[in-house]
Structure formats: C-alpha cells, structure tokens
Protein backbone atom coordinates (compact mmCIF):
# COMPACT_ATOMS: atom_id res chain seq x y z
CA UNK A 1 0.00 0.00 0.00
CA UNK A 2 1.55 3.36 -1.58
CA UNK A 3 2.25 5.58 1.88
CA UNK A 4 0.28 8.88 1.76
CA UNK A 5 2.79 12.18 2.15
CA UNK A 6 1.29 15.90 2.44
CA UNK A 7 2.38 17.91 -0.61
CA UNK A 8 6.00 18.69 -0.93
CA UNK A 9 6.89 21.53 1.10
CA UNK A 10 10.49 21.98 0.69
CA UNK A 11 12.10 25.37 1.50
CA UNK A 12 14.27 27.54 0.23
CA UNK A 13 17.30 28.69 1.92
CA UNK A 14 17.91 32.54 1.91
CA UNK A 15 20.85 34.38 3.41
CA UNK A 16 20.82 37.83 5.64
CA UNK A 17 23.22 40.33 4.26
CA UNK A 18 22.50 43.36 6.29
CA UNK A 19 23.67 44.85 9.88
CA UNK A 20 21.87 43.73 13.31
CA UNK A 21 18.64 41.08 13.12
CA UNK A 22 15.54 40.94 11.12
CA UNK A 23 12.33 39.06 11.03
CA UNK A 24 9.66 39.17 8.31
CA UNK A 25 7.20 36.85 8.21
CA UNK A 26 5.71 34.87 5.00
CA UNK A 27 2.66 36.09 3.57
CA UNK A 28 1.63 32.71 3.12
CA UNK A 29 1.90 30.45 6.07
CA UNK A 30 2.14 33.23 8.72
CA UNK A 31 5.53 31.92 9.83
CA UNK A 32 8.07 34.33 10.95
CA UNK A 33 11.61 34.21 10.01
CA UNK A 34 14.15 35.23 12.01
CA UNK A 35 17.45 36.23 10.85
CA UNK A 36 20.29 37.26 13.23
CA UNK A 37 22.85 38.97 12.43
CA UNK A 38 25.46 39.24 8.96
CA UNK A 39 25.54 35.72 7.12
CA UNK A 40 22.63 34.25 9.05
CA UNK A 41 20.47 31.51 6.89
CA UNK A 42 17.08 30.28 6.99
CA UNK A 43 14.89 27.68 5.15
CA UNK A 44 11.91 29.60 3.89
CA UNK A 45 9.01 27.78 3.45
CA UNK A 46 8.62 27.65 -0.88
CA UNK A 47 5.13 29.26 -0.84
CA UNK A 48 6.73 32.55 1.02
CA UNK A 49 9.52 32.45 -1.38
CA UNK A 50 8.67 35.26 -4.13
CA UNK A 51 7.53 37.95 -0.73
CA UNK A 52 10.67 36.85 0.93
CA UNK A 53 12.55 37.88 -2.55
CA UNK A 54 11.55 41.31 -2.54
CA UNK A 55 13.06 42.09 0.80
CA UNK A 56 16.19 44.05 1.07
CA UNK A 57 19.13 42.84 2.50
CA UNK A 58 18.14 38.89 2.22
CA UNK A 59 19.41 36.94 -1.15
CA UNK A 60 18.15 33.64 -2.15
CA UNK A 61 20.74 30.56 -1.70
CA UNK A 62 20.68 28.22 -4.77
CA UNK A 63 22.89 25.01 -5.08
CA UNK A 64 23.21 24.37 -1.09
C-alpha cells in the first residue's frame, strides 16, 4: 500500500546580508523568520519564497 505524504513543502534557503537582526514573516503560512545577524540563513518555506525575494538585505541561496 503506496504511503500517503502531504504535498512537498520543501524550503528555500535565503541568506541575511544586512547589519543587526531581522524578522519578516511569510505572507503565506504566517511563519516568521528570524534572521540574526550578517551571514545568518534560513529555510523559507517555498510558498513565502517570491515575498521573501523582494526584501532588502536577504538573497536567495541556490545550489546548497
């Protein structure tokens, strides 16, 4: 018997490039994000992903 899995979910890693924290939180699923400090890196859940784009200071990771 196949096993049932809720739809694929998997996130996408961004990166903080700015000074001090920040949080935003997804448009989507509601989930805040908290990024602290320079270099700090998050999985972002793929349906915030194009919101989470737009924001200044955080760059999408591709490849890792």
């Amino acid at each position: 018997m196949p096993a049932s899995r809720a739809p694929d979910r998997a996130g996408i890693r961004f990166e903080y490039v700015g000074a001090g924290a920040l949080t935003v939180v997804g448009p989507v699923t509601g989930k805040a994000y908290r990024f602290v400090g320079y270099g700090a890196r998050l999985e972002v859940d793929v349906r915030d992903r194009l919101s989470i784009r737009g924001v200044p200071h955080l760059r999408e990771i591709r490849g890792s």
